[in-house]
PDB file of N, CA and C in Angstrom:
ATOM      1  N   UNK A   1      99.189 -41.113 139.404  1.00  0.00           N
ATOM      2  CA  UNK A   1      99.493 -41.070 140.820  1.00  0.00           C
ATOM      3  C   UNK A   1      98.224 -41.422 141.583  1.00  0.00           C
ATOM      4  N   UNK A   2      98.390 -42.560 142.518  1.00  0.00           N
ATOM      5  CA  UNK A   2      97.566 -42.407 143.804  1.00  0.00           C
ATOM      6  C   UNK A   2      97.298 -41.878 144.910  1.00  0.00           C
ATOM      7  N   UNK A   3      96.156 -41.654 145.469  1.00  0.00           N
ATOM      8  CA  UNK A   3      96.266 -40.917 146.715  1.00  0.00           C
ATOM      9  C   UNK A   3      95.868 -42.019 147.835  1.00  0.00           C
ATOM     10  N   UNK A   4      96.955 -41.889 148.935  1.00  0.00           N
ATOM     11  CA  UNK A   4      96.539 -42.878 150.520  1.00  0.00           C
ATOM     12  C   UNK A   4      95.013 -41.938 150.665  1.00  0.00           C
ATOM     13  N   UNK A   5      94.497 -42.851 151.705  1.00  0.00           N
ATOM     14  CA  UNK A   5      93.919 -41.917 152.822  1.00  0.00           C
ATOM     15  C   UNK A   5      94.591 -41.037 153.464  1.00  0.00           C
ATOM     16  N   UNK A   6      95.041 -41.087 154.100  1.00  0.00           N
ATOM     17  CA  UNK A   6      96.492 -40.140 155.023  1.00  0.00           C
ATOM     18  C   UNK A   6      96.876 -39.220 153.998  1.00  0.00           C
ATOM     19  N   UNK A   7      97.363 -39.287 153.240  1.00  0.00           N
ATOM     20  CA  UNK A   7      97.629 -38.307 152.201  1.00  0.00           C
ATOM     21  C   UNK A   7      96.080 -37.231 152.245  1.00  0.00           C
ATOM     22  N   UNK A   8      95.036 -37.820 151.482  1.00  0.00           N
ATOM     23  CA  UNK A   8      93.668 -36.740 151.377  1.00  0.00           C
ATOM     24  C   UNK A   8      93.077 -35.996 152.494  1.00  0.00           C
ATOM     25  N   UNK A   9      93.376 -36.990 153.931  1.00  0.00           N
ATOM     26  CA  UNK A   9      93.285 -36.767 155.221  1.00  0.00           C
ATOM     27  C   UNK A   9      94.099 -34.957 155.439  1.00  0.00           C
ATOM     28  N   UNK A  10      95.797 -35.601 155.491  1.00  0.00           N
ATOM     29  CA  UNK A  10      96.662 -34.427 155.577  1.00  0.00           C
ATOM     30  C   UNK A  10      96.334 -33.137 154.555  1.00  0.00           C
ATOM     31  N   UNK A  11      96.275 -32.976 153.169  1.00  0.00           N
ATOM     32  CA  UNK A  11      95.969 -32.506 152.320  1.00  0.00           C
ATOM     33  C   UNK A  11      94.710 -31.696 152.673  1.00  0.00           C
ATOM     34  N   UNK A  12      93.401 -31.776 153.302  1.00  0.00           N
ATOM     35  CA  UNK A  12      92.267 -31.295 153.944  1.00  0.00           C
ATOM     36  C   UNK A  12      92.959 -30.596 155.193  1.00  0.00           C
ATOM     37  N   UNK A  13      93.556 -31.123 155.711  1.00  0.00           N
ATOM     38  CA  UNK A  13      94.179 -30.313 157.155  1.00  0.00           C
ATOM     39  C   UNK A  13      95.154 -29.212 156.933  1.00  0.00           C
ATOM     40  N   UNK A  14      96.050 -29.513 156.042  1.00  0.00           N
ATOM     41  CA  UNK A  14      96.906 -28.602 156.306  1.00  0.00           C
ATOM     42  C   UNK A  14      97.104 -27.645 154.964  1.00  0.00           C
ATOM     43  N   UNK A  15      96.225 -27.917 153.841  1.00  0.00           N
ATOM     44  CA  UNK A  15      96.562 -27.398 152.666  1.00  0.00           C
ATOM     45  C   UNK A  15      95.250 -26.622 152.119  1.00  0.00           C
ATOM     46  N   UNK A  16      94.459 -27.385 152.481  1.00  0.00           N
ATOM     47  CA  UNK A  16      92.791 -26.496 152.837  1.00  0.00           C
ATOM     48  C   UNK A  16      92.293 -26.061 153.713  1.00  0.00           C
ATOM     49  N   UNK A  17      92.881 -26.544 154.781  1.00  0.00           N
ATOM     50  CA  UNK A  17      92.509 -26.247 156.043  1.00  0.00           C
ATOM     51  C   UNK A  17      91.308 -26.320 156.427  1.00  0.00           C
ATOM     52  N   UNK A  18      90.881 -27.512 156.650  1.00  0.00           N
ATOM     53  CA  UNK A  18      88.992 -27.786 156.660  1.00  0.00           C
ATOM     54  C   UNK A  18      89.071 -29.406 157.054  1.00  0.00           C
ATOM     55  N   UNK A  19      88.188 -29.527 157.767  1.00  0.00           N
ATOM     56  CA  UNK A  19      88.002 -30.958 158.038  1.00  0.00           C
ATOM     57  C   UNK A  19      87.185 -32.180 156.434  1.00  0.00           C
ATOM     58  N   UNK A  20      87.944 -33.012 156.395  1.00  0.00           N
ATOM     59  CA  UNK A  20      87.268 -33.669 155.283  1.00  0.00           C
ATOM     60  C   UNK A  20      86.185 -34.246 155.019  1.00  0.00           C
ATOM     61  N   UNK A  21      84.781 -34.203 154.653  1.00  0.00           N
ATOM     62  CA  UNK A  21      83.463 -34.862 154.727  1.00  0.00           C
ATOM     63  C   UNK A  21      83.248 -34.996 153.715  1.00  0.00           C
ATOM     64  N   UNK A  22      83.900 -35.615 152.606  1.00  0.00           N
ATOM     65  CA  UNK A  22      83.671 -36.025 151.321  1.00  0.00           C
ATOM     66  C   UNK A  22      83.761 -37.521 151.449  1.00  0.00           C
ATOM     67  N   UNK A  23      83.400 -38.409 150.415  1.00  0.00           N
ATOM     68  CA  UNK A  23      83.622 -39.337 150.571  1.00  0.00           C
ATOM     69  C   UNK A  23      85.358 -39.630 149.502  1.00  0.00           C
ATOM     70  N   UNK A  24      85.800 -41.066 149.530  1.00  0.00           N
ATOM     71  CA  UNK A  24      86.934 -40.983 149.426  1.00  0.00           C
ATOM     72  C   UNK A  24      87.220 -40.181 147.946  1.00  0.00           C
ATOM     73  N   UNK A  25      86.226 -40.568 146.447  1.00  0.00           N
ATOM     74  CA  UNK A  25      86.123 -40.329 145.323  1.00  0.00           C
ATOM     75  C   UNK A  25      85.767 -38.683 145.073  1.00  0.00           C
ATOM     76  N   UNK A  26      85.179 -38.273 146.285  1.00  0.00           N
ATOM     77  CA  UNK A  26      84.831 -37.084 145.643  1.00  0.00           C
ATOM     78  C   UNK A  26      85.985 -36.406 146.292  1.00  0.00           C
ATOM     79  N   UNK A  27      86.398 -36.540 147.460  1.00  0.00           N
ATOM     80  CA  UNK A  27      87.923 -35.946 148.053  1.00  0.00           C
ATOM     81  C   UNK A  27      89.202 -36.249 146.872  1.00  0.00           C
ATOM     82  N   UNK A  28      89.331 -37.265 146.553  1.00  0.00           N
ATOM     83  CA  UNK A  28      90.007 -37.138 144.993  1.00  0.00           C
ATOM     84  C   UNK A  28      90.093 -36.264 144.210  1.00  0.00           C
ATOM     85  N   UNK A  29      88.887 -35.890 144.161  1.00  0.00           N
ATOM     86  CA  UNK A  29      88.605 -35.067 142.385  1.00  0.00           C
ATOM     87  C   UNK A  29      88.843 -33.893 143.413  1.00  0.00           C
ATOM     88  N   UNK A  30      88.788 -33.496 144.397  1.00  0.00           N
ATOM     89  CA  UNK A  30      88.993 -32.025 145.279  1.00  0.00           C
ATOM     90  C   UNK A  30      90.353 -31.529 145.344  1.00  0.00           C
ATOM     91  N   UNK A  31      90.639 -32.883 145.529  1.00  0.00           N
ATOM     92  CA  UNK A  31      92.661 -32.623 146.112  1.00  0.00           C
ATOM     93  C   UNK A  31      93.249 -32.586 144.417  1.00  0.00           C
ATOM     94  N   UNK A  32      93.040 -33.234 143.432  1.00  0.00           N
ATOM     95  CA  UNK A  32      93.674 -33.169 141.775  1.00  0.00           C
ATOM     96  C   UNK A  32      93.300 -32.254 141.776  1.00  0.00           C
ATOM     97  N   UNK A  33      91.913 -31.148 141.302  1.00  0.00           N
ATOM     98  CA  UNK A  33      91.822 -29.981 141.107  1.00  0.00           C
ATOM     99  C   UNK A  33      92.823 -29.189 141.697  1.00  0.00           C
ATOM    100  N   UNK A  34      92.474 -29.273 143.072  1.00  0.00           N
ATOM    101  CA  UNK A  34      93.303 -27.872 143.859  1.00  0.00           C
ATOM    102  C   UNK A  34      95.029 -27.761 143.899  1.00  0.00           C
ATOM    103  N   UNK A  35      95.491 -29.304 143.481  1.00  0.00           N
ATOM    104  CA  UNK A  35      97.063 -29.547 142.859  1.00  0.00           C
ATOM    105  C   UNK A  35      96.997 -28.530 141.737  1.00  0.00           C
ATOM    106  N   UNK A  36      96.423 -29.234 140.773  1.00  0.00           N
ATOM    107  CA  UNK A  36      96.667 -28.191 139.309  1.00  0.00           C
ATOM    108  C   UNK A  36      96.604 -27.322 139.556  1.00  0.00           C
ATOM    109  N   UNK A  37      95.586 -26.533 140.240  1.00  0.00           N
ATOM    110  CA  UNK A  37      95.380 -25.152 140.371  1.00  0.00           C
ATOM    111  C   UNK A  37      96.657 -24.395 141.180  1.00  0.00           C
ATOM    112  N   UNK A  38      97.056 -25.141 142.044  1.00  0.00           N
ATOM    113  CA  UNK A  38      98.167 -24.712 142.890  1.00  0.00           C
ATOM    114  C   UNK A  38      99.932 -24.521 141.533  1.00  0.00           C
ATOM    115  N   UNK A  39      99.765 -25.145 141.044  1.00  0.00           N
ATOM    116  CA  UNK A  39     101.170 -25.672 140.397  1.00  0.00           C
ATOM    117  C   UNK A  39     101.367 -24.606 139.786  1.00  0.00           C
ATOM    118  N   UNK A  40     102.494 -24.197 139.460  1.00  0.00           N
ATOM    119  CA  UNK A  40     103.455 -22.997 138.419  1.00  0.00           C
ATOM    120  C   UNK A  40     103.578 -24.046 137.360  1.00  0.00           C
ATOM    121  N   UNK A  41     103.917 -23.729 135.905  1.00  0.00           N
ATOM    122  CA  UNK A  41     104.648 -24.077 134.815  1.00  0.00           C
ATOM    123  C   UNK A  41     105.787 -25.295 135.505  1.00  0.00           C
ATOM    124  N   UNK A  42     106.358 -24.655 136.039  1.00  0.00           N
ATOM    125  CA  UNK A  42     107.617 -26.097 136.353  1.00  0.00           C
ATOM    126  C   UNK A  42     107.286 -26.576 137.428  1.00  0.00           C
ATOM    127  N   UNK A  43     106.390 -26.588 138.306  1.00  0.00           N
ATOM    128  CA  UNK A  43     106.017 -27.576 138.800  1.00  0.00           C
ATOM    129  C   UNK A  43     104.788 -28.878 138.040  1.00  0.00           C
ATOM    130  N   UNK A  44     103.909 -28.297 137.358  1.00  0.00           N
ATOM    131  CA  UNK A  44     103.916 -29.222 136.473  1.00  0.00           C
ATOM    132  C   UNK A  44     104.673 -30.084 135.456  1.00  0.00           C
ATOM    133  N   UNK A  45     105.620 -29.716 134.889  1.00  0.00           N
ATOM    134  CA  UNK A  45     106.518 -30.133 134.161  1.00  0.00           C
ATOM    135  C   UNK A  45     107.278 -31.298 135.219  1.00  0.00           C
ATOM    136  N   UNK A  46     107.975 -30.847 136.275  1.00  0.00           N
ATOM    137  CA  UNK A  46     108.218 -31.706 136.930  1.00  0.00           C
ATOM    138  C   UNK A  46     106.968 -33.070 137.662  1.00  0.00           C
ATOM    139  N   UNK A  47     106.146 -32.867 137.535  1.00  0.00           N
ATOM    140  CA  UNK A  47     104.924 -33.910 137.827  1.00  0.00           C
ATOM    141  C   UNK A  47     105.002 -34.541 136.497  1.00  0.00           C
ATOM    142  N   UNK A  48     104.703 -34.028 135.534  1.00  0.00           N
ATOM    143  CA  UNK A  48     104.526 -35.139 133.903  1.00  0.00           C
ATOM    144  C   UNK A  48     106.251 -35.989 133.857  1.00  0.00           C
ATOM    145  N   UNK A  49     107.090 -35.400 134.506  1.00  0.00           N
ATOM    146  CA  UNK A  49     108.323 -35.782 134.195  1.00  0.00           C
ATOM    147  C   UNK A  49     108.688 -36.988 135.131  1.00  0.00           C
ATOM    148  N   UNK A  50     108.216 -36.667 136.723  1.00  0.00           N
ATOM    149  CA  UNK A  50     108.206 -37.628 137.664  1.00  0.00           C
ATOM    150  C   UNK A  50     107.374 -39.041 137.812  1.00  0.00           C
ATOM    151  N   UNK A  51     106.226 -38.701 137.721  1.00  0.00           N
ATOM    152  CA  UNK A  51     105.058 -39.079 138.142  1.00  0.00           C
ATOM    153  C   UNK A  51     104.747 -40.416 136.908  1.00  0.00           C
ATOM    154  N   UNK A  52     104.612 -41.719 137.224  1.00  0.00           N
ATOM    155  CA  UNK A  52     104.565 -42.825 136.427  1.00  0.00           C
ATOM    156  C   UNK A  52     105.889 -44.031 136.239  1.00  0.00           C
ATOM    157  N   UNK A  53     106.685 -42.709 136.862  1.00  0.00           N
ATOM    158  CA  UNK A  53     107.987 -44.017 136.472  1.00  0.00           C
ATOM    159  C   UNK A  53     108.519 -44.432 137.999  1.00  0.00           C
ATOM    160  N   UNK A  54     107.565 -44.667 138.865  1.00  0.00           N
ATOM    161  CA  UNK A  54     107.680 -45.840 140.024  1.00  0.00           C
ATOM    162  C   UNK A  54     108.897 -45.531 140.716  1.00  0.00           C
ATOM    163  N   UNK A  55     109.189 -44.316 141.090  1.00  0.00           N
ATOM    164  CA  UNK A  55     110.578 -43.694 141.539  1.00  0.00           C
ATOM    165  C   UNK A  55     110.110 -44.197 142.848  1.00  0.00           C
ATOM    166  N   UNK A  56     111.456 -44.327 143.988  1.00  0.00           N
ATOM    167  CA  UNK A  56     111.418 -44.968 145.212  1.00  0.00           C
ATOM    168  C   UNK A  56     110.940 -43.785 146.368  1.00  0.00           C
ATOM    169  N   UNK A  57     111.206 -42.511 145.915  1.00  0.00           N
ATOM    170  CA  UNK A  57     110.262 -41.116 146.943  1.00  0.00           C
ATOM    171  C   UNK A  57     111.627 -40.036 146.867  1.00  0.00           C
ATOM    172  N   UNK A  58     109.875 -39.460 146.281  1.00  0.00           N
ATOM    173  CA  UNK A  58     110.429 -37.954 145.711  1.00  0.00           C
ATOM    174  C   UNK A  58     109.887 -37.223 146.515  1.00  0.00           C
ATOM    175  N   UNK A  59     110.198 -35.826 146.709  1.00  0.00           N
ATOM    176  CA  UNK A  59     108.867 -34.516 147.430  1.00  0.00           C
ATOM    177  C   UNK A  59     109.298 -34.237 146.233  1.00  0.00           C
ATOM    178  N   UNK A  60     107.857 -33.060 145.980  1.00  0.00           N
ATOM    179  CA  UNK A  60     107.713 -32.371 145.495  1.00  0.00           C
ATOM    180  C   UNK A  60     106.864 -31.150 145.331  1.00  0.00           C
ATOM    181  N   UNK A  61     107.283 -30.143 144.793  1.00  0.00           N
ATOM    182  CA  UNK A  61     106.895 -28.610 145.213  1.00  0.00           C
ATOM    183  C   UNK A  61     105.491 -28.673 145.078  1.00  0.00           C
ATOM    184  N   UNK A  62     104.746 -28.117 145.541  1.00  0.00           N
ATOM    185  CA  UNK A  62     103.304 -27.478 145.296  1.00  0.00           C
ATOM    186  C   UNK A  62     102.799 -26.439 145.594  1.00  0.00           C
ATOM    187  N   UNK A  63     102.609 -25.322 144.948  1.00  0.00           N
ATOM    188  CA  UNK A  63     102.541 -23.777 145.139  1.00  0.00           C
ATOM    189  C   UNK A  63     103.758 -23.290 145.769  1.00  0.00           C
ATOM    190  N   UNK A  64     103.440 -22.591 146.659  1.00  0.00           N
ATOM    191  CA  UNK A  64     104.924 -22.085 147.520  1.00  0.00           C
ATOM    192  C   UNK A  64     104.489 -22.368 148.863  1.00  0.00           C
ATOM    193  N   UNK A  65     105.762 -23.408 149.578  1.00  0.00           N
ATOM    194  CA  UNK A  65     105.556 -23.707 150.772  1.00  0.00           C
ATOM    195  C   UNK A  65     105.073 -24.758 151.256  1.00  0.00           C
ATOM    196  N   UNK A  66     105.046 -25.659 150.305  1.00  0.00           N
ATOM    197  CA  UNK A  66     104.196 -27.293 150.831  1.00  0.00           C
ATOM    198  C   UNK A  66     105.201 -27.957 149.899  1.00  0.00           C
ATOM    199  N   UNK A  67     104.987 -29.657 150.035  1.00  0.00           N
ATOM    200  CA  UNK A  67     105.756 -30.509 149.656  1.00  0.00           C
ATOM    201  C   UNK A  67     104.586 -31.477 149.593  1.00  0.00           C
ATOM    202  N   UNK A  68     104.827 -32.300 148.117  1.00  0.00           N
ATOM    203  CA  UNK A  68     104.283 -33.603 148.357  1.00  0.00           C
ATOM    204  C   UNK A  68     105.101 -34.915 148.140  1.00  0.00           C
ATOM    205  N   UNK A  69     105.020 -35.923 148.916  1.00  0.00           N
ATOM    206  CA  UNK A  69     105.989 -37.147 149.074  1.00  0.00           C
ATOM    207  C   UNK A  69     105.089 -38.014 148.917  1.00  0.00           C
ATOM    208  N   UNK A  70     105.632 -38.088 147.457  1.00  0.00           N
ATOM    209  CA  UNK A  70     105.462 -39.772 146.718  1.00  0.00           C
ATOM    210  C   UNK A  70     106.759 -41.014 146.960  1.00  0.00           C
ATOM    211  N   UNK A  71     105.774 -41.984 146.868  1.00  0.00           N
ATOM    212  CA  UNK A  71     106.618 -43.266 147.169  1.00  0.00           C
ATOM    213  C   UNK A  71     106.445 -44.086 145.918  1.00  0.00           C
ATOM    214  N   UNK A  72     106.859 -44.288 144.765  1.00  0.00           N
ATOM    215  CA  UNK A  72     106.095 -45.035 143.863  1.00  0.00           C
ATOM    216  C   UNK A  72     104.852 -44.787 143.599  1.00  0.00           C
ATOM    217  N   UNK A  73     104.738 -43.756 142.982  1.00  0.00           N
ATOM    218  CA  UNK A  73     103.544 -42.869 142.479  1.00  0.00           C
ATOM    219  C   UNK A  73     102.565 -43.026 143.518  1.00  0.00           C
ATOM    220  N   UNK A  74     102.396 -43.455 145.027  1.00  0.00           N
ATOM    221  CA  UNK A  74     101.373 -43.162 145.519  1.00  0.00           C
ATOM    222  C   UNK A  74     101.996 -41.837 146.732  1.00  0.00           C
ATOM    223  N   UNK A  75     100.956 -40.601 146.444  1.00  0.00           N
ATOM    224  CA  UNK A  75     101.192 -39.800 147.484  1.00  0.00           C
ATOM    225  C   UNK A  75     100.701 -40.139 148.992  1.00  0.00           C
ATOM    226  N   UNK A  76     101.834 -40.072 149.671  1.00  0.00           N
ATOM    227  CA  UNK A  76     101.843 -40.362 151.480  1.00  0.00           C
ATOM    228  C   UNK A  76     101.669 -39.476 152.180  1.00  0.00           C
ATOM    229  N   UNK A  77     101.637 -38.374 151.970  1.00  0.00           N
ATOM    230  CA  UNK A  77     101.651 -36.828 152.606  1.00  0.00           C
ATOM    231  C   UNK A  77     102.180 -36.056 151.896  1.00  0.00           C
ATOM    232  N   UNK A  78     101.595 -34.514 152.900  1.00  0.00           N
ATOM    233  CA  UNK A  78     101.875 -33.691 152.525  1.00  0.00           C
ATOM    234  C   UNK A  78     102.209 -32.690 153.435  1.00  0.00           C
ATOM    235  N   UNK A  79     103.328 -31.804 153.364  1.00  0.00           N
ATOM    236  CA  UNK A  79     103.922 -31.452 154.546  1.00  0.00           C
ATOM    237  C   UNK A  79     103.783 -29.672 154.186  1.00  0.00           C
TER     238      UNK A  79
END
């Protein structure tokens, strides 16, 4: 999966709640960590299950209470 800007942008605002001053690569490795860390058992399962096969847009769960919306494996936001 890829991440937009807008996606790492939103993801810093509303899921960390912090303004973003990373550059784009190290905001990457910030937002994958804090996914995994966020995920239950079946929400991972559903990511290895989703994620690669170029689906036209899915949400999907992340911890309790957020959503992430992929479009063809690139994430667009996060709500």
């Amino acid at each position: 999966m890829k991440f937009t800007k807008h996606f790492i942008d939103r993801y810093f605002e509303r899921i960390l709640q912090c303004k973003n001053s990373l550059n784009y690569s190290e905001a990457v490795s910030a937002v994958k960590s804090d996914i995994i860390e966020k995920q239950n058992n079946t929400q991972k399962y559903a990511f290895e299950y989703f994620i690669g096969n170029r689906i036209p847009e899915i949400k999907l769960p992340i911890g309790t209470g957020h959503r992430l919306v992929i479009r063809k494996d690139w994430a667009i936001t996060v709500y």
